[in-house]
PDB file of N, CA and C in Angstrom:
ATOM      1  N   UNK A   1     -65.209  -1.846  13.869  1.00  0.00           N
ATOM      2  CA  UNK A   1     -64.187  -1.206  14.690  1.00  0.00           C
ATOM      3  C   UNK A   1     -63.591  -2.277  15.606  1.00  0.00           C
ATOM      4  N   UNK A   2     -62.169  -2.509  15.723  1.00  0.00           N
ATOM      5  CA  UNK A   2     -61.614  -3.256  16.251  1.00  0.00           C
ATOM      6  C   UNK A   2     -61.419  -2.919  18.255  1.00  0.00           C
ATOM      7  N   UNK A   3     -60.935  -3.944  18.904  1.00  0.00           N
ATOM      8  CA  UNK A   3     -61.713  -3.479  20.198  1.00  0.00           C
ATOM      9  C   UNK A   3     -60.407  -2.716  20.477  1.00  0.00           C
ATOM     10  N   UNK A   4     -59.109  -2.654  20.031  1.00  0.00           N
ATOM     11  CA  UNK A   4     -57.929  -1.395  20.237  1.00  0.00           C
ATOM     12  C   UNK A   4     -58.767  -0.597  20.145  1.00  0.00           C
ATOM     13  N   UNK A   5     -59.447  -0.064  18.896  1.00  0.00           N
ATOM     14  CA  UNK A   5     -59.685   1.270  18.366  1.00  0.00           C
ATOM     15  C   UNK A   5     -61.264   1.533  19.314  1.00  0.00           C
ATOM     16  N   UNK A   6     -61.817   0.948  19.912  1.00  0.00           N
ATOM     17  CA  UNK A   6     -63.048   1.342  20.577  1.00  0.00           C
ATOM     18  C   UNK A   6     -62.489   1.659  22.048  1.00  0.00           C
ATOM     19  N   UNK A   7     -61.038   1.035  22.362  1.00  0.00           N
ATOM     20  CA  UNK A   7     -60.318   1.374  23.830  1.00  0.00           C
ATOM     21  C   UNK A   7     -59.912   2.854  23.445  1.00  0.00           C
ATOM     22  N   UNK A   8     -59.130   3.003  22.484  1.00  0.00           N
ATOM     23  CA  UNK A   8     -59.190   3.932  22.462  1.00  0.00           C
ATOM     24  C   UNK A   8     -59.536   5.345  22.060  1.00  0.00           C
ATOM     25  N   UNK A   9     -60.862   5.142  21.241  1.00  0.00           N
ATOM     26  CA  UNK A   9     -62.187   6.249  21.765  1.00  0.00           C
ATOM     27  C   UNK A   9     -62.251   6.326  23.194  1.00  0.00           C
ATOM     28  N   UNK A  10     -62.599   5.532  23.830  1.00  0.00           N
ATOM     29  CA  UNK A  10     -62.844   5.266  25.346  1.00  0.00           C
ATOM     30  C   UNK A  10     -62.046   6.234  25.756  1.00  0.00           C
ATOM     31  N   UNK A  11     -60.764   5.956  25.542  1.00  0.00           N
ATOM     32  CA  UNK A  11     -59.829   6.581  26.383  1.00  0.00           C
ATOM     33  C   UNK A  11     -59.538   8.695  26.480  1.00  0.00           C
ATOM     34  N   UNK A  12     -59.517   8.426  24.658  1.00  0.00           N
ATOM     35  CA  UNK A  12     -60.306   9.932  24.452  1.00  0.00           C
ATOM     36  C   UNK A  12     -61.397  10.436  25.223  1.00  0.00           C
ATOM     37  N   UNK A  13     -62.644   9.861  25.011  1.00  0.00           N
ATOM     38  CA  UNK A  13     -63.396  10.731  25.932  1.00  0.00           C
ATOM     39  C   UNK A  13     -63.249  10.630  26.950  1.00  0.00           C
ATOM     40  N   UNK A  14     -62.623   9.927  27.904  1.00  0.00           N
ATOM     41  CA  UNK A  14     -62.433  10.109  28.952  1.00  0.00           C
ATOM     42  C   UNK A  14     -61.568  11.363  29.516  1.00  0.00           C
ATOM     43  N   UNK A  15     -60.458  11.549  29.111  1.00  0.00           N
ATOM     44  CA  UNK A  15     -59.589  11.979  28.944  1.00  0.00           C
ATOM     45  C   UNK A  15     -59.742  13.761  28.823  1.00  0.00           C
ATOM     46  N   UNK A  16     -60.844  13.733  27.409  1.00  0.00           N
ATOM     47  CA  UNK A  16     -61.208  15.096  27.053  1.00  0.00           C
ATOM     48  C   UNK A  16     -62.669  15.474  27.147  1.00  0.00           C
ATOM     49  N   UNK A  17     -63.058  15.205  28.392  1.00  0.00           N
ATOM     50  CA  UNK A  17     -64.849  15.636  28.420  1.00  0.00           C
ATOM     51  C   UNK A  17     -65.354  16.531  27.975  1.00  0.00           C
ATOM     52  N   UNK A  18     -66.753  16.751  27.715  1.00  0.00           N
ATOM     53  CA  UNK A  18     -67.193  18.490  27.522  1.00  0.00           C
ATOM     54  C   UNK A  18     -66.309  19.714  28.424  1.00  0.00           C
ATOM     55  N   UNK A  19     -66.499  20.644  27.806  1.00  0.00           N
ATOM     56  CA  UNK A  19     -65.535  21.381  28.978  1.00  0.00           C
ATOM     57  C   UNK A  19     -64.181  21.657  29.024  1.00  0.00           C
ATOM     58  N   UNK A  20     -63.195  20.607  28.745  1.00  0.00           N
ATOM     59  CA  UNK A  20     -62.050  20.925  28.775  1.00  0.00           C
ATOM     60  C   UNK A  20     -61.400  21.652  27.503  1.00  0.00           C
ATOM     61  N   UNK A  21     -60.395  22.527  28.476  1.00  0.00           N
ATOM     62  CA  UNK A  21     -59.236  23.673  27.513  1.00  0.00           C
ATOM     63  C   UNK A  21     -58.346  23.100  27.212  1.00  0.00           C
ATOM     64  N   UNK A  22     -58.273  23.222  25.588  1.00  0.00           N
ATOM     65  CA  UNK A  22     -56.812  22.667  25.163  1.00  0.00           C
ATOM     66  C   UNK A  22     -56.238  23.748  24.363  1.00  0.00           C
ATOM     67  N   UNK A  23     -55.017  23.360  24.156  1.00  0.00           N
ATOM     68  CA  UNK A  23     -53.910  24.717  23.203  1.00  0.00           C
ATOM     69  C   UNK A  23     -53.628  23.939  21.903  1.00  0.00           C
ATOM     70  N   UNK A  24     -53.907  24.285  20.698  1.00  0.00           N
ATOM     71  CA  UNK A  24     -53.159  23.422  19.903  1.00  0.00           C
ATOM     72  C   UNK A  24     -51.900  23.786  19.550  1.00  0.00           C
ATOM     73  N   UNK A  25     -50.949  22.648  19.055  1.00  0.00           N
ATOM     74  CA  UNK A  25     -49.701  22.733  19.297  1.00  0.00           C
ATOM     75  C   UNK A  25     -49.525  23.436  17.159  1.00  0.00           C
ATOM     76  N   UNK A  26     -50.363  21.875  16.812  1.00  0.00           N
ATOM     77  CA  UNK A  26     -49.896  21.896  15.226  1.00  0.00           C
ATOM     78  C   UNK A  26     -51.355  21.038  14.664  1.00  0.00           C
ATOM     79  N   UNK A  27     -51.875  21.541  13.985  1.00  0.00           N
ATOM     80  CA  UNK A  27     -52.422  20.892  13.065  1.00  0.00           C
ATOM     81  C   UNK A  27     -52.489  20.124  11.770  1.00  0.00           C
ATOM     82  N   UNK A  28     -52.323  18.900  12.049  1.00  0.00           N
ATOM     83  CA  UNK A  28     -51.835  18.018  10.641  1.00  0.00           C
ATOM     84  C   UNK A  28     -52.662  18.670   8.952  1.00  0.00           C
ATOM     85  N   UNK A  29     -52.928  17.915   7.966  1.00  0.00           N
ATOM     86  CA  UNK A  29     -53.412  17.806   7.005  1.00  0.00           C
ATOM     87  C   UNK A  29     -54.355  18.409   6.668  1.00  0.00           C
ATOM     88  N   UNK A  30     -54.413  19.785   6.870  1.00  0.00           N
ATOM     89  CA  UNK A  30     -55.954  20.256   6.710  1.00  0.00           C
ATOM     90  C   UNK A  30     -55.577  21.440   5.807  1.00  0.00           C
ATOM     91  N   UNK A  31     -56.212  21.612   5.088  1.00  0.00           N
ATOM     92  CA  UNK A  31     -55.808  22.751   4.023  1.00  0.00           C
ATOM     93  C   UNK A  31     -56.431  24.244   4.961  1.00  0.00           C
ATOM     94  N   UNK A  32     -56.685  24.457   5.903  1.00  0.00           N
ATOM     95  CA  UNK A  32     -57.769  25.972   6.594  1.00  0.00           C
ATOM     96  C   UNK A  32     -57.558  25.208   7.533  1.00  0.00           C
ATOM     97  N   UNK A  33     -55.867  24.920   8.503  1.00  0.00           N
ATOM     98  CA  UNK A  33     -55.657  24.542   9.750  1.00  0.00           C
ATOM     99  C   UNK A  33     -56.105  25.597  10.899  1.00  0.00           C
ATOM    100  N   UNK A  34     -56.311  25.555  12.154  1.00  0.00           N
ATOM    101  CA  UNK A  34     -56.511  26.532  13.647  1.00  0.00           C
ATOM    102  C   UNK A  34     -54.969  26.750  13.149  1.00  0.00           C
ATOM    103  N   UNK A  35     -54.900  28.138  13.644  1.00  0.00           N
ATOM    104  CA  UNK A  35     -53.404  28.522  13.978  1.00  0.00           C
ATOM    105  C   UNK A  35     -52.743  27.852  15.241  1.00  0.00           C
ATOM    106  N   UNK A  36     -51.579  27.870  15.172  1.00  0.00           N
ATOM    107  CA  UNK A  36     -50.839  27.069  16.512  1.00  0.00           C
ATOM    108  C   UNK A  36     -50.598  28.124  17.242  1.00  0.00           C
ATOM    109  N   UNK A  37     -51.590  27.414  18.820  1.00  0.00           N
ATOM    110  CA  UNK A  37     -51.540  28.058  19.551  1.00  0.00           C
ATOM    111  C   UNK A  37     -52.912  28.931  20.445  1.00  0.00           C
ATOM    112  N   UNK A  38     -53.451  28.458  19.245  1.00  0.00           N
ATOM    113  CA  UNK A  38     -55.470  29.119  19.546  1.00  0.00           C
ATOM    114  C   UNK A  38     -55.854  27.734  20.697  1.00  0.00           C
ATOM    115  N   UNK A  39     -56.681  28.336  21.396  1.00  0.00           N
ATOM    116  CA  UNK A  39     -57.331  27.843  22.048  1.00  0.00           C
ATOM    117  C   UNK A  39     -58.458  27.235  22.672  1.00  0.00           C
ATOM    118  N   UNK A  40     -59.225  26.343  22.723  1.00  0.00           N
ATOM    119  CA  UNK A  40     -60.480  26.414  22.708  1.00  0.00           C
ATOM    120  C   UNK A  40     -61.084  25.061  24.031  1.00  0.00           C
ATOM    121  N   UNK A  41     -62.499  24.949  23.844  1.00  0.00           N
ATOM    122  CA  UNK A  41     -63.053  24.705  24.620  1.00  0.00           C
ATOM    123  C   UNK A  41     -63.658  23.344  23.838  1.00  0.00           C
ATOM    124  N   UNK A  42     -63.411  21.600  24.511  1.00  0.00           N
ATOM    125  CA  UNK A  42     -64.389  20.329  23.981  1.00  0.00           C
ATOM    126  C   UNK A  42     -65.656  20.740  24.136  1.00  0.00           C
ATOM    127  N   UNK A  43     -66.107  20.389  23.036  1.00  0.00           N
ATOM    128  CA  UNK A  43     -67.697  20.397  23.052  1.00  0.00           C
ATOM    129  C   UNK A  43     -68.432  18.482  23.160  1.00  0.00           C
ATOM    130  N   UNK A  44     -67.129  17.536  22.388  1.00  0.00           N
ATOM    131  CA  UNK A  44     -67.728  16.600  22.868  1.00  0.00           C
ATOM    132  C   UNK A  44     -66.714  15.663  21.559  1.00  0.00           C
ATOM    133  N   UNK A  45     -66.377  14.585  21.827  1.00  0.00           N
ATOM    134  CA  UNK A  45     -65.321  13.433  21.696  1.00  0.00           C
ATOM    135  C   UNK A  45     -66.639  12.437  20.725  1.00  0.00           C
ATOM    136  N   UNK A  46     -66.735  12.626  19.544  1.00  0.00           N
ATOM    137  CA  UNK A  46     -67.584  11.310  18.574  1.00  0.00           C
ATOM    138  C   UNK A  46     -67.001  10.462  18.552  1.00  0.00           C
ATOM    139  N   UNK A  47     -67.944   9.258  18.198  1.00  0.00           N
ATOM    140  CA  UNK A  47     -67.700   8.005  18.257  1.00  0.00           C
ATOM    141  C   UNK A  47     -66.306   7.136  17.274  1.00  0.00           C
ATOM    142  N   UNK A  48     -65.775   8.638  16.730  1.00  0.00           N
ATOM    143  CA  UNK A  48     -64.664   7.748  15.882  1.00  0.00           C
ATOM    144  C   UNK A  48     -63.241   8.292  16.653  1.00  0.00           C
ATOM    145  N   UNK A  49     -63.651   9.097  17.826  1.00  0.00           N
ATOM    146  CA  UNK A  49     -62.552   9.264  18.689  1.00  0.00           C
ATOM    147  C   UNK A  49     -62.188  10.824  18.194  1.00  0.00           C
ATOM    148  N   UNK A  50     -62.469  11.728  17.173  1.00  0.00           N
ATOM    149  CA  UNK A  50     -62.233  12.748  16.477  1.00  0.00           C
ATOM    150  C   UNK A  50     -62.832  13.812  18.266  1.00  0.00           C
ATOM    151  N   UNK A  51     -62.126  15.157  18.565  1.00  0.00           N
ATOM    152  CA  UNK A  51     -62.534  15.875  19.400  1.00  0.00           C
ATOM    153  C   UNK A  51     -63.083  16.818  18.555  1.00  0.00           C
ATOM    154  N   UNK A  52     -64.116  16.966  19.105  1.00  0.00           N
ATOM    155  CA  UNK A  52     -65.116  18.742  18.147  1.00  0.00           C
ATOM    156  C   UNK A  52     -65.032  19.471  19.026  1.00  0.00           C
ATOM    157  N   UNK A  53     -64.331  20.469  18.329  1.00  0.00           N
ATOM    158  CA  UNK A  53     -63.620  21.844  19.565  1.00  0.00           C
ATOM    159  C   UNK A  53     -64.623  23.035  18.792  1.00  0.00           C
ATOM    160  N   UNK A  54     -64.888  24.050  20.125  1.00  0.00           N
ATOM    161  CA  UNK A  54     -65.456  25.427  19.682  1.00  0.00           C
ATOM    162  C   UNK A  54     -63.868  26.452  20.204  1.00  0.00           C
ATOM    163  N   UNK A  55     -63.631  26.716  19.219  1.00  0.00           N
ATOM    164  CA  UNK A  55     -62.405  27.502  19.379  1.00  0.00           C
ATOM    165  C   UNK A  55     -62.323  29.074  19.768  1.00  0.00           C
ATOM    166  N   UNK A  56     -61.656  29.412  20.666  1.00  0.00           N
ATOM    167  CA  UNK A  56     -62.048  31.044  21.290  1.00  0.00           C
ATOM    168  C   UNK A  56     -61.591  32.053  20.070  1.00  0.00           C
ATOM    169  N   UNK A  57     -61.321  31.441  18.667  1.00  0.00           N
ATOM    170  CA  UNK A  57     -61.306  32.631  17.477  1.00  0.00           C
ATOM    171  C   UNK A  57     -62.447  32.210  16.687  1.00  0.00           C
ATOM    172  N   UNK A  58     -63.477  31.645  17.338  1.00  0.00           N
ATOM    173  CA  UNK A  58     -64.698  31.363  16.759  1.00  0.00           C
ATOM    174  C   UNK A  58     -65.142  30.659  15.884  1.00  0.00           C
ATOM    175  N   UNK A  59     -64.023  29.421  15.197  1.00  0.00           N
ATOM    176  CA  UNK A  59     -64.041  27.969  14.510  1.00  0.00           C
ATOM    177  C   UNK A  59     -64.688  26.987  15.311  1.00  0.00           C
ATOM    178  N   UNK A  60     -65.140  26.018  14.795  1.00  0.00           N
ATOM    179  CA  UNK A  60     -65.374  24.758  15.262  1.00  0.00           C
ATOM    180  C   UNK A  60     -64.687  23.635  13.987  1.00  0.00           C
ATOM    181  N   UNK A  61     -63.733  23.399  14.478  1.00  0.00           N
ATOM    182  CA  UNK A  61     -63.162  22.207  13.761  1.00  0.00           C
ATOM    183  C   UNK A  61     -62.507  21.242  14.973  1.00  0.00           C
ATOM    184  N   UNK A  62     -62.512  20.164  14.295  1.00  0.00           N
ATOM    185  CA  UNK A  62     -62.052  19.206  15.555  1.00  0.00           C
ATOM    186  C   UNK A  62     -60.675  18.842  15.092  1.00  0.00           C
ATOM    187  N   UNK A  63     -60.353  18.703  16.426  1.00  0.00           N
ATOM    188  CA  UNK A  63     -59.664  17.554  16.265  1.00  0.00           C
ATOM    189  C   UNK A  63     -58.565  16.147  16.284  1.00  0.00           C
ATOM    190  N   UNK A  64     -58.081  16.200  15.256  1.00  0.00           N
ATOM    191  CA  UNK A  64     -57.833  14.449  15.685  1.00  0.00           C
ATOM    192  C   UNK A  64     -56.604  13.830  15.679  1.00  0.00           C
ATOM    193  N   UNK A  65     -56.913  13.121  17.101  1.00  0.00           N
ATOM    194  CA  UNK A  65     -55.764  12.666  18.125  1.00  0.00           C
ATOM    195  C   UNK A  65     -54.759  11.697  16.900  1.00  0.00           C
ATOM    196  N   UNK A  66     -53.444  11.921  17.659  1.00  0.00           N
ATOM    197  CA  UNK A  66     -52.402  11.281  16.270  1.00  0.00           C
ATOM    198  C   UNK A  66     -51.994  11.895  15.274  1.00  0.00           C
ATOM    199  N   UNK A  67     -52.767  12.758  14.420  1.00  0.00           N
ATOM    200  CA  UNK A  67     -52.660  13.504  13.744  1.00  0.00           C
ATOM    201  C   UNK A  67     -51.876  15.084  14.197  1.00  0.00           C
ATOM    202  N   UNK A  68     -53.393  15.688  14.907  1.00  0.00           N
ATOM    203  CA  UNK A  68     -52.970  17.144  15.267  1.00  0.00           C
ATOM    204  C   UNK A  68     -52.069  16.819  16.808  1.00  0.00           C
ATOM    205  N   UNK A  69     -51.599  17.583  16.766  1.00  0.00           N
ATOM    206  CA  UNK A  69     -50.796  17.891  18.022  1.00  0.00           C
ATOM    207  C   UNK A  69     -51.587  19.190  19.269  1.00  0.00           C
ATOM    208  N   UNK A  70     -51.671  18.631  20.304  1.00  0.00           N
ATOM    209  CA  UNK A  70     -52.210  19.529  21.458  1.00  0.00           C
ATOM    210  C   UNK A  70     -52.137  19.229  22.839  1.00  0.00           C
ATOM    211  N   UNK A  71     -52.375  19.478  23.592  1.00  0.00           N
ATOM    212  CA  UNK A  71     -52.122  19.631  25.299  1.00  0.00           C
ATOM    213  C   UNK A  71     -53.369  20.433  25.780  1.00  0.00           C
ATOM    214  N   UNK A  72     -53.447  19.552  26.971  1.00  0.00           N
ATOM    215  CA  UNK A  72     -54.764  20.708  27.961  1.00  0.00           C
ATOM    216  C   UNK A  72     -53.962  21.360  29.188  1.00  0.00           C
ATOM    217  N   UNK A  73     -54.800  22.449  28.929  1.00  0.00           N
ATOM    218  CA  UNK A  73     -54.726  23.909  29.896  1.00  0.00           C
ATOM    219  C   UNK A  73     -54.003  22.776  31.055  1.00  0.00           C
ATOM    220  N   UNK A  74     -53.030  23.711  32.308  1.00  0.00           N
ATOM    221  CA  UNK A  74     -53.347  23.331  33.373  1.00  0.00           C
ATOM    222  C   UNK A  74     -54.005  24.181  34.221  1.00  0.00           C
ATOM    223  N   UNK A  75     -54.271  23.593  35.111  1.00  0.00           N
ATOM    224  CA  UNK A  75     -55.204  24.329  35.892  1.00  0.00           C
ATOM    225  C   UNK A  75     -54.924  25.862  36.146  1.00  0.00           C
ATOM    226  N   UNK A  76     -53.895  25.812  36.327  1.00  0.00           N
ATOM    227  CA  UNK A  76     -53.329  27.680  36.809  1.00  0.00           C
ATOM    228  C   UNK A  76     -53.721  27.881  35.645  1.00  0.00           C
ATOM    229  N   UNK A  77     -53.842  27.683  34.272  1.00  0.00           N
ATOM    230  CA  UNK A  77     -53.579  28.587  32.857  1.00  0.00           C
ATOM    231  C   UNK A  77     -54.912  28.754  33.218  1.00  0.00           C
ATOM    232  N   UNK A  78     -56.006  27.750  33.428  1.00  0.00           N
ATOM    233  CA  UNK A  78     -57.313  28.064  32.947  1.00  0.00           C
ATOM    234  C   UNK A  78     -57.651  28.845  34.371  1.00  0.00           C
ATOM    235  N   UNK A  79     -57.578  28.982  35.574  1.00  0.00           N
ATOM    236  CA  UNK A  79     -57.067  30.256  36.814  1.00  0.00           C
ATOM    237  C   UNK A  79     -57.373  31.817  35.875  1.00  0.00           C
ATOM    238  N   UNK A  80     -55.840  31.813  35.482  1.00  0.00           N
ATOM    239  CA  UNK A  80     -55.413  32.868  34.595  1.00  0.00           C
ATOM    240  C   UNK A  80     -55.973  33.088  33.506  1.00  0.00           C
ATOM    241  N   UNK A  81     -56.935  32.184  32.801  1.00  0.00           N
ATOM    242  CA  UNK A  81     -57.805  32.439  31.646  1.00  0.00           C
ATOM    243  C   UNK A  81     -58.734  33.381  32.122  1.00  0.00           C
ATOM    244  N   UNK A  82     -59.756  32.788  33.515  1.00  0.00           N
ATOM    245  CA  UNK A  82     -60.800  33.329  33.925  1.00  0.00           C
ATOM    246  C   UNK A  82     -60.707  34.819  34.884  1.00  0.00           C
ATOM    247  N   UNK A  83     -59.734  34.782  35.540  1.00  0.00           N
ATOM    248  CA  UNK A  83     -58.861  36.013  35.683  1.00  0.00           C
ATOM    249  C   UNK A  83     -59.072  37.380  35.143  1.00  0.00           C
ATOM    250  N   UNK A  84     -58.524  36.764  33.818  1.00  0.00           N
ATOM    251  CA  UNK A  84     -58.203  38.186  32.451  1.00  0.00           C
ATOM    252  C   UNK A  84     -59.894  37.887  31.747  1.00  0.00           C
ATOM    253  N   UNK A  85     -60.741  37.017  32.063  1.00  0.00           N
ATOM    254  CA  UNK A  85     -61.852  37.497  31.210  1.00  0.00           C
ATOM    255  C   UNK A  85     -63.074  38.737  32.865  1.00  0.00           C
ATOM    256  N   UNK A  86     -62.484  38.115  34.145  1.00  0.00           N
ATOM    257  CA  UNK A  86     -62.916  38.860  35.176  1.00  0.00           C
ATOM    258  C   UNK A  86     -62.771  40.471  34.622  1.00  0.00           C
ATOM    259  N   UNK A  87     -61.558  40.684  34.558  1.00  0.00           N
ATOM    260  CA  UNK A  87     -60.947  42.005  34.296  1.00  0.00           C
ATOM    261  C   UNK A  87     -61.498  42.531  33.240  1.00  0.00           C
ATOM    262  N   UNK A  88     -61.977  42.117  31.849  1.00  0.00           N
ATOM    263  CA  UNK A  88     -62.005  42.640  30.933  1.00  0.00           C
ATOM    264  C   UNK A  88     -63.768  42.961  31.059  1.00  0.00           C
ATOM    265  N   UNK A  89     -64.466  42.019  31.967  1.00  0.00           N
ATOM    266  CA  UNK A  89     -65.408  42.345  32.065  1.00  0.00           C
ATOM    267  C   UNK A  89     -65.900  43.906  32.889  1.00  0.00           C
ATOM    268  N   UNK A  90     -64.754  43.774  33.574  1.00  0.00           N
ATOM    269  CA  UNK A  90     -65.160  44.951  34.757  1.00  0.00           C
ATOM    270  C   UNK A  90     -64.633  45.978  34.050  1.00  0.00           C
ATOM    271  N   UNK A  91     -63.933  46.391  33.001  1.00  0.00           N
ATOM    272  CA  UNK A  91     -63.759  47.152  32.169  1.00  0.00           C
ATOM    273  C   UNK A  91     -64.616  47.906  31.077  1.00  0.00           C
ATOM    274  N   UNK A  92     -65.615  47.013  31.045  1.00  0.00           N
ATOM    275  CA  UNK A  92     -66.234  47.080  30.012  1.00  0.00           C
ATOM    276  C   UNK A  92     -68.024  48.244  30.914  1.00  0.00           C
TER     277      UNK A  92
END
């Protein structure tokens, strides 16, 4: 691995720690893509820079920067995430 491509793993996990909400926009090349627009939660950034997402429609596929297209929550969205799961709890 060349030291570009180990900067930028680096920069990935930095970037996308355990924990963070992202939206995907588009998923490149995958024959059984996430729909655009699902959402999910990093579980953790491997060493080839690939993100392994647990997705809130209950997939785990990752994935990978350059390719797929995505954005993280901002803070108000993920606010408003926890919000509507408050509510649905007290409903229940």
């Amino acid at each position: 691995m060349t030291l570009a491509e180990r900067q930028r793993v680096a920069s990935t996990k930095l970037n996308y720690p355990p924990g963070t909400r992202l939206e995907l926009i588009e998923m490149g090349d995958d024959p059984r893509p996430v729909a655009s627009g699902t959402r999910g939660t990093v579980k953790v950034v491997d060493d080839m820079g690939s993100i392994h997402m647990q997705w809130d429609n209950g997939r785990t596929l990752a994935l990978i920067p350059g390719e797929d297209r995505f954005r993280k929550l901002t803070q108000a969205e993920i606010a408003q995430e926890q919000q509507l799961e408050g509510m649905e709890c007290q409903t229940m």
